[in-house]
Protein backbone atom coordinates (compact mmCIF):
# COMPACT_ATOMS: atom_id res chain seq x y z
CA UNK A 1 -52.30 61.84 -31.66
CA UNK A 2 -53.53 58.75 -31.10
CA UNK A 3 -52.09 57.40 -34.67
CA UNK A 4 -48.93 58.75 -33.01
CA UNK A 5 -49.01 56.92 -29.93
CA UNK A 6 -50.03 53.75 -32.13
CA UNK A 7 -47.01 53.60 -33.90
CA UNK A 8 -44.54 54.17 -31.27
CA UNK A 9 -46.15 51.52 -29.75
CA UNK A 10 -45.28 49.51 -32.47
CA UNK A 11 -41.91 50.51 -32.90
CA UNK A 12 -41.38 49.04 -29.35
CA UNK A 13 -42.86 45.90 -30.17
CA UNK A 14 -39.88 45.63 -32.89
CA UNK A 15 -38.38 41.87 -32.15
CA UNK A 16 -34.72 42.50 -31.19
CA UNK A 17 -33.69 39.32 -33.46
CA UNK A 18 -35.29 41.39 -36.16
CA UNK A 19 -33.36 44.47 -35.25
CA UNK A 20 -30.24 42.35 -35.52
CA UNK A 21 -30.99 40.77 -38.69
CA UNK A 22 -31.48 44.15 -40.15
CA UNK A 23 -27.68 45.16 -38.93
CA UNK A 24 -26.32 41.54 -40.36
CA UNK A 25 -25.90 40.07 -37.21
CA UNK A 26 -27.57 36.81 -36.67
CA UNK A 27 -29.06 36.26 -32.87
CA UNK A 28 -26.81 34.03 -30.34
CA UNK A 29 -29.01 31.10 -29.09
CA UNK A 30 -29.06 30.06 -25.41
CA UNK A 31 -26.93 26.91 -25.55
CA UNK A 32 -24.36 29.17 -27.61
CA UNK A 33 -23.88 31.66 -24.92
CA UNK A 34 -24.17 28.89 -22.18
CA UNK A 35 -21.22 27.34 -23.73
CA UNK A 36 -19.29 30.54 -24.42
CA UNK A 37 -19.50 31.91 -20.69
CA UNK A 38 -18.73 28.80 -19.32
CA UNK A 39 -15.37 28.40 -21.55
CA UNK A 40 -14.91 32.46 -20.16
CA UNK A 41 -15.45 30.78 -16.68
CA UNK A 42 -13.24 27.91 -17.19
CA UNK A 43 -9.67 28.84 -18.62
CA UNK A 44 -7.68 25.76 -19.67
CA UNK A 45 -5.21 25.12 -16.89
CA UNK A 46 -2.19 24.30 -18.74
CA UNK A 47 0.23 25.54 -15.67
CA UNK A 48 -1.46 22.13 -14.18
CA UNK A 49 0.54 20.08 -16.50
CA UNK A 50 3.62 21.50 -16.46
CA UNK A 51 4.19 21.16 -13.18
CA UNK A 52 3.06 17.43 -13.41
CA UNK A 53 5.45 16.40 -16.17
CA UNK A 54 8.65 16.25 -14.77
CA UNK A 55 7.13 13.94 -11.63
CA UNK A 56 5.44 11.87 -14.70
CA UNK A 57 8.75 11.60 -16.72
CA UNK A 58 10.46 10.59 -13.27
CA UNK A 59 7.89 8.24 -13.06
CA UNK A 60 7.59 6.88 -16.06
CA UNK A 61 11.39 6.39 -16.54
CA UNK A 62 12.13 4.67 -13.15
CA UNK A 63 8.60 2.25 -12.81
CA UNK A 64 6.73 2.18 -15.95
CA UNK A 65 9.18 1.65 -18.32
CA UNK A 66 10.89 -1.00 -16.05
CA UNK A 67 7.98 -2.63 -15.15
CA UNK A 68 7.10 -2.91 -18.89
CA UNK A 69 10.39 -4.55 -19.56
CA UNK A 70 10.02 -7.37 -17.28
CA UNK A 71 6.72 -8.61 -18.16
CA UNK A 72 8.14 -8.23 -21.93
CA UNK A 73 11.12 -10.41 -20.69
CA UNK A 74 8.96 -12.90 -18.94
CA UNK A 75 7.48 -14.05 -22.49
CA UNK A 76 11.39 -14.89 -23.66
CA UNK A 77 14.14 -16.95 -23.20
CA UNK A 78 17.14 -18.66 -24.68
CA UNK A 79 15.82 -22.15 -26.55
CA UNK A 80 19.01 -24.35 -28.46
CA UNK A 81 21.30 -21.37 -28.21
CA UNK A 82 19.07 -18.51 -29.40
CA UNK A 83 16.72 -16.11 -27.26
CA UNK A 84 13.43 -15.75 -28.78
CA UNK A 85 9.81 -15.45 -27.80
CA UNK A 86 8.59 -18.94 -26.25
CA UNK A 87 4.82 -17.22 -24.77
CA UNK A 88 4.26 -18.79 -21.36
CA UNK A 89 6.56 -21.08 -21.53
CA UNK A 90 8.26 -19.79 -18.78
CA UNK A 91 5.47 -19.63 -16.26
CA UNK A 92 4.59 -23.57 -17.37
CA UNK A 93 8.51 -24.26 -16.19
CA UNK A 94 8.21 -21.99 -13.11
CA UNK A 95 4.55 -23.77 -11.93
CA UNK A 96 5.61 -27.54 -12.98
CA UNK A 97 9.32 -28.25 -13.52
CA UNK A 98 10.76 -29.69 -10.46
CA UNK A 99 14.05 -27.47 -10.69
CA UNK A 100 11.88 -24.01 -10.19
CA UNK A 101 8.27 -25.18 -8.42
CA UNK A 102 9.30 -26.48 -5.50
CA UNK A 103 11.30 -23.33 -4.32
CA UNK A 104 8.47 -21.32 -6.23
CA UNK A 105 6.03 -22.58 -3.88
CA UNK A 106 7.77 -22.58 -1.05
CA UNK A 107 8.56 -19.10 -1.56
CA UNK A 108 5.12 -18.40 -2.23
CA UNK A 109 3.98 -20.15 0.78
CA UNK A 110 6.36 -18.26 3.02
CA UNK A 111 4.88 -15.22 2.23
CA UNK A 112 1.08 -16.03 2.60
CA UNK A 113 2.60 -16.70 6.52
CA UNK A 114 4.30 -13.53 6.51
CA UNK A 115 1.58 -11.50 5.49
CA UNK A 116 -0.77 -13.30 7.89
CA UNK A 117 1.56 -12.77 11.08
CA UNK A 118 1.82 -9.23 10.01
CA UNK A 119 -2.10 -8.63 9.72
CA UNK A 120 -2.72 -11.04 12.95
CA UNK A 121 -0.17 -9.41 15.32
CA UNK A 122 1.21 -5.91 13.43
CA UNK A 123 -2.68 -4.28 12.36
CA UNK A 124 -4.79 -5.04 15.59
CA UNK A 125 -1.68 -4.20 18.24
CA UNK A 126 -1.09 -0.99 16.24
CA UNK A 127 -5.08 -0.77 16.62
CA UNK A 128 -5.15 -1.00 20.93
CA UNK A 129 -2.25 1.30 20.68
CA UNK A 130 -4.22 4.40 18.62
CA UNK A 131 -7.24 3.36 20.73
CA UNK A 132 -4.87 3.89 23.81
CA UNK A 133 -3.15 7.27 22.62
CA UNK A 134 -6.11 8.87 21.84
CA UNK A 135 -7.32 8.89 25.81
CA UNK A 136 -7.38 12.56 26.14
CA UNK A 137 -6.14 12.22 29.90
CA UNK A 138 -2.89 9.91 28.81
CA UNK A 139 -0.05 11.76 30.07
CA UNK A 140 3.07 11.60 27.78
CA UNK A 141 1.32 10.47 25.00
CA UNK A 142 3.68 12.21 22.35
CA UNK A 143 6.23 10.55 24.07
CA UNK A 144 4.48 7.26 23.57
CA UNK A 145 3.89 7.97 19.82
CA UNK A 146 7.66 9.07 18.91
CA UNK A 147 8.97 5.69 20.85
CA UNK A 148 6.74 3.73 18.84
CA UNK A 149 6.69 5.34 15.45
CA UNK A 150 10.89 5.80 16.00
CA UNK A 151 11.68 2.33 15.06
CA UNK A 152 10.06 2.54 11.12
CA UNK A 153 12.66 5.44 10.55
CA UNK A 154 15.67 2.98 11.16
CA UNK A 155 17.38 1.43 8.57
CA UNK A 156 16.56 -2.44 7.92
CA UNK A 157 20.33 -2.79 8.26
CA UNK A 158 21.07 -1.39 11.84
CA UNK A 159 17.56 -3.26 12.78
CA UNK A 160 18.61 -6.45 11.03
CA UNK A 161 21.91 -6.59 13.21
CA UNK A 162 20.66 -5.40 16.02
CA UNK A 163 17.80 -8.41 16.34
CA UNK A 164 20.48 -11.05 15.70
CA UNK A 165 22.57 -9.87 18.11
CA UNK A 166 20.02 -9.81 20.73
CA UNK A 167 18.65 -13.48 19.68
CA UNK A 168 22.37 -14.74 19.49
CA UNK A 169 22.52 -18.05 21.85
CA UNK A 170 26.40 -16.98 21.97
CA UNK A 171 26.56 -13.41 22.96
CA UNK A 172 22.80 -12.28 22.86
CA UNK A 173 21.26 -10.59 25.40
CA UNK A 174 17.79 -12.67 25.06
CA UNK A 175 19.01 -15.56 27.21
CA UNK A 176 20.07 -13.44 30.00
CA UNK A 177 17.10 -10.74 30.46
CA UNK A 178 14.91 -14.34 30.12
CA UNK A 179 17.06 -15.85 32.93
CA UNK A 180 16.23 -12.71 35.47
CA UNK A 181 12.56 -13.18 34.69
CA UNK A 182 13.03 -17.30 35.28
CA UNK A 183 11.87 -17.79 31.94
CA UNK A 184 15.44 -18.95 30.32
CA UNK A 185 14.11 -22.58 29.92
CA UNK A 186 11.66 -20.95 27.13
CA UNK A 187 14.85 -19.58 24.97
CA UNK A 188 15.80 -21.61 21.93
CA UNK A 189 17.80 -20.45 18.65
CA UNK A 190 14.93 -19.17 17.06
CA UNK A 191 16.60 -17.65 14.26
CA UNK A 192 18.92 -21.01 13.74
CA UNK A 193 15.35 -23.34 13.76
CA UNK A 194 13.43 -24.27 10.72
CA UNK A 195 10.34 -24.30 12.79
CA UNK A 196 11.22 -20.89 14.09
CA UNK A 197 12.48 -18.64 11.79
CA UNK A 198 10.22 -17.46 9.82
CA UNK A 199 7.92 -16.59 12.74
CA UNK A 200 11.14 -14.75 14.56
CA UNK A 201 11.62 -12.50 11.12
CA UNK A 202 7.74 -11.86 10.87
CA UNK A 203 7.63 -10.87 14.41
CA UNK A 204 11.42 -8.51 14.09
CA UNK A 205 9.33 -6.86 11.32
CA UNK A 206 6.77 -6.25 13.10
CA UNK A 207 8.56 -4.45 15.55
CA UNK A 208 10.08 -2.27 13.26
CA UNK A 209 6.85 -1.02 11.24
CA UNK A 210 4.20 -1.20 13.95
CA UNK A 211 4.34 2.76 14.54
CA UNK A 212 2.91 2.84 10.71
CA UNK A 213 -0.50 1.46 11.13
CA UNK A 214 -0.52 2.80 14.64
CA UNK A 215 -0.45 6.57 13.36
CA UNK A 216 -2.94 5.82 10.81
CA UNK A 217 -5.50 4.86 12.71
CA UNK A 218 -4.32 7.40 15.13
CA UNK A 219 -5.35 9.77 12.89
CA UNK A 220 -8.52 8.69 11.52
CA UNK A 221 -9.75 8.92 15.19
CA UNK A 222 -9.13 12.15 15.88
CA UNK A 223 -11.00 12.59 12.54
CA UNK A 224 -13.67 11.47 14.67
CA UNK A 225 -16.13 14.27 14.68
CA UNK A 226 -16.57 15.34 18.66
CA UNK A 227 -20.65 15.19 17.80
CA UNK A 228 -20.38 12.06 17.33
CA UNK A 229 -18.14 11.38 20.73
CA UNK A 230 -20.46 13.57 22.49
CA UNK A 231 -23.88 12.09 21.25
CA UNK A 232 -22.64 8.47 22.26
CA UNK A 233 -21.35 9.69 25.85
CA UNK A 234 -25.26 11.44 26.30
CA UNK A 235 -26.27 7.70 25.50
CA UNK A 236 -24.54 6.09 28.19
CA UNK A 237 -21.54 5.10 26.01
CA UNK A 238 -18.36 5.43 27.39
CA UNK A 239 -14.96 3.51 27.40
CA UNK A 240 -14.13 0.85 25.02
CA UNK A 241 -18.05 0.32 24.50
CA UNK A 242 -18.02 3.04 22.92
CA UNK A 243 -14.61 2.10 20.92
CA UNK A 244 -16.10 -0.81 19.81
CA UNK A 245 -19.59 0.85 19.25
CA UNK A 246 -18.77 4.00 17.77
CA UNK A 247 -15.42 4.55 16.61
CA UNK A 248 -14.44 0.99 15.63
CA UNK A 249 -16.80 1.04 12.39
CA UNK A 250 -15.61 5.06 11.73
CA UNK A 251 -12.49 3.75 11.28
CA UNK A 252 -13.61 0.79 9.30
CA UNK A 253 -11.98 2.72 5.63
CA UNK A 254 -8.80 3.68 7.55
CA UNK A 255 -8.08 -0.59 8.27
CA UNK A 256 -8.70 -1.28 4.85
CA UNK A 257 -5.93 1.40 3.84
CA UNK A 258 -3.64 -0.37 6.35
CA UNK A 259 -4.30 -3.62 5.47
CA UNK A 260 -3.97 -3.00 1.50
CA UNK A 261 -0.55 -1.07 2.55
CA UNK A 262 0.14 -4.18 4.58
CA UNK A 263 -0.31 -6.72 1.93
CA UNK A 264 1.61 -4.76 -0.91
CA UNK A 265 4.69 -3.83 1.57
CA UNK A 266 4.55 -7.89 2.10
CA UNK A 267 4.89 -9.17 -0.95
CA UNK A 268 7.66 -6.66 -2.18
CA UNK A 269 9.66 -7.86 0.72
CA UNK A 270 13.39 -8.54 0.78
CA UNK A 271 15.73 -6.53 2.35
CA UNK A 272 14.97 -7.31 6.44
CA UNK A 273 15.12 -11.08 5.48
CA UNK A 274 18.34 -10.78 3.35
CA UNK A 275 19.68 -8.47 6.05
CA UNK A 276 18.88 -11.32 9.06
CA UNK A 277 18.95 -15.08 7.17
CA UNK A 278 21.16 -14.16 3.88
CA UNK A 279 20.10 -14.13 0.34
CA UNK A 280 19.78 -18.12 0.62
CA UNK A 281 17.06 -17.44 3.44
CA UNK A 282 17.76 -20.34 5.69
CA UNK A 283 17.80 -22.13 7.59
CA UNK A 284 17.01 -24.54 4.89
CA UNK A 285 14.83 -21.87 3.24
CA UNK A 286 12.84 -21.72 5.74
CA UNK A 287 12.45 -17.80 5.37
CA UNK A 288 12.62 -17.92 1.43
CA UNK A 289 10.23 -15.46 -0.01
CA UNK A 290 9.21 -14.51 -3.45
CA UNK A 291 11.67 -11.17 -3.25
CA UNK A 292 14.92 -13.37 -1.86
CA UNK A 293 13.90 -15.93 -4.63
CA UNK A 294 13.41 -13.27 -7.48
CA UNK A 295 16.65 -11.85 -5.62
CA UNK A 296 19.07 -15.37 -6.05
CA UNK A 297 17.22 -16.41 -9.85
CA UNK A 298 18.15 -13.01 -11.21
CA UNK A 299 20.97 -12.03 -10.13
CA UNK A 300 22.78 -15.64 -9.06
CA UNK A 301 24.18 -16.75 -5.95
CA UNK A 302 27.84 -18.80 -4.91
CA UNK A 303 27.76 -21.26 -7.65
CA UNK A 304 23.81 -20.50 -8.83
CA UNK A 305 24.00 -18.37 -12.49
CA UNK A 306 21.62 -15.51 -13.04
CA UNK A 307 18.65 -16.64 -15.25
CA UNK A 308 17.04 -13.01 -16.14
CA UNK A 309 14.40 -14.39 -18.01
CA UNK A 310 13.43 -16.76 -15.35
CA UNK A 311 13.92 -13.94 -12.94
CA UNK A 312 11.39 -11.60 -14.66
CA UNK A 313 8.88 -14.55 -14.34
CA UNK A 314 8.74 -14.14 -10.71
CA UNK A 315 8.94 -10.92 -10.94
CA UNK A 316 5.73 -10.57 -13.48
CA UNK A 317 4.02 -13.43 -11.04
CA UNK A 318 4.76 -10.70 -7.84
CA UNK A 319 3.07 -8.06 -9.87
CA UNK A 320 0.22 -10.65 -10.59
CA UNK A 321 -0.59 -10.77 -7.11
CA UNK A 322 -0.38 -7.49 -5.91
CA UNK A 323 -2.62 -6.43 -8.72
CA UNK A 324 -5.25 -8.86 -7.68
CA UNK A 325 -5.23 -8.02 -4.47
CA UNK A 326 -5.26 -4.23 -4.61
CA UNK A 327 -8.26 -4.81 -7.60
CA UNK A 328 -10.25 -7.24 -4.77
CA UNK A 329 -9.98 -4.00 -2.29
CA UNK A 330 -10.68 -1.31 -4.50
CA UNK A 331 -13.68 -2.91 -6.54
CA UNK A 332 -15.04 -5.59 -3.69
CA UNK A 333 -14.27 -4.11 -0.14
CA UNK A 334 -13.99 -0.28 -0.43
CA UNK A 335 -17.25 0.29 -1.76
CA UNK A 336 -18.45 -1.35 0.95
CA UNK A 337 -16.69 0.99 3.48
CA UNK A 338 -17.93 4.32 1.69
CA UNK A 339 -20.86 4.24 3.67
CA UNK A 340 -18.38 4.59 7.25
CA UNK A 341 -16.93 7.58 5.74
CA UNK A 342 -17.74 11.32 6.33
């Protein structure tokens, strides 16, 4: 009996590996079932990718490929008759030939001020105004946010027209709704001034997309967790203390959004300066940027001829500068702001 029990004992102490070696099967080792469950778990999601392709060929076919073009065309031009590679020979005439750098740089310098008016005035009005619309108590508030956001959905043409018909010194209205306030002695031409102008476009555009940045950070306030709100109120703080204490730096990642947006929208633009001052951006190119200058070197204006390879020069230099700039935020200033976020 007890030989018996001894050897059924050891037929249970069989090793299974041996069991399977005995029926040709060769044992599975941990990592190899690890890896086989976890392909079981994870089924490739090629559904994913079809649905993404015909956005990507859209994409690719309408900004890519363009984009690749005209850097490729800023590296040529026509020398004695025949249009070859000449490297950055173009940028050397755009940066020191007296026929292209002085507009170049004007242009250039024109839109450093625009982009500064817009981040001076636009971001921190838009700012007060989210602060203001998110008082729980405002009455009308929805009201407030559709009059405000209403002008971005116009077209730059209808707001265009509209601005130099009310800053007309002929037939605007200006001069007269300054004359029942007694301030008519402060009205001048500002459109018409070289002094002026550019200031008077800056501050028509504005205007126009000042509901953008004011929804933004409308939002990211109401992102606000009310644990927060309510922890600061036990404290004491209340009002814009607590704006300025609490949810200024929450907000901190939603301004650096804006002001990004701000910058890029800036230097792409064209249309509400060609719409207002013309494509030769006067008075005296006072309002030339680098999109109405891109705009008369590529295409040509009145007796100017179309230079494309010139034209793709400003257009790579644009692209320059946007790059940089969206690079400084992303690698220098939004790593910074992580630690604001939830």
């Amino acid at each position: 009996m007890r030989e018996g029990r001894g050897n059924s004992s050891e037929n249970r102490a069989v090793p299974i590996a041996a069991v399977l070696e005995e029926a040709g099967q060769r044992p599975m080792k941990p990592s190899e079932t690890t890896t086989d469950v976890s392909e079981l778990k994870r089924p490739r999601r090629w559904h994913i990718l079809v649905f993404l392709l015909p956005a990507l060929v859209v994409y690719t076919a309408v900004m890519i490929l363009p984009l690749i073009e005209t850097l490729r065309q800023s590296f040529y031009n026509t020398v004695d008759g025949q249009y070859g590679f000449v490297g950055l020979g173009n940028f050397k005439v755009l940066f020191g030939d007296p026929r292209w750098a002085a507009d170049f740089w004007n242009a250039l310098r024109n839109n450093f001020v625009f982009f500064l008016i817009h981040m001076v005035v636009q971001n921190p009005i838009g700012i007060a105004l989210a602060a203001m619309l998110s008082i729980p108590k405002l009455r009308f508030s929805a009201f407030y946010r559709t009059a405000i956001f209403l002008p971005t959905l116009l077209s730059f043409v209808i707001v265009g027209f509209i601005w130099k018909l009310i800053l007309s010194p002929i037939w605007g209205v200006a001069p007269y709704l300054m004359d029942l306030v007694g301030l008519k002695w402060l009205f001048a031409p500002w459109l018409g001034r070289p002094d002026s102008a550019l200031i008077a476009v800056s501050l028509i555009s504005v205007w126009q997309y000042i509901g953008i940045p004011m929804m933004l950070i409308y939002a990211a306030l109401l992102n606000i967790p009310d644990e927060v709100i309510e922890a600061a109120e036990l404290d004491g703080v209340t009002g814009w203390s607590q704006f300025w204490k609490i949810k200024l730096p929450l907000i901190l990642p939603a301004i650096g959004i804006i002001s990004i947006l701000t910058f890029v929208g800036n230097f792409n633009a064209f249309d509400l300066i060609y719409t207002v001052q013309g494509a030769l951006a006067g008075p005296d190119k006072s309002t030339d940027i680098l999109g109405t200058l891109l705009y008369r070197t590529f295409f040509g204006f009145q007796l100017q001829l179309g230079d494309r390879s010139m034209g793709a020069t400003i257009a790579a230099i644009m692209f320059l500068i946007i790059l940089a700039g969206v690079s400084l935020y992303l690698f220098a200033i939004q790593r910074r702001m992580r630690r604001y976020q939830f």
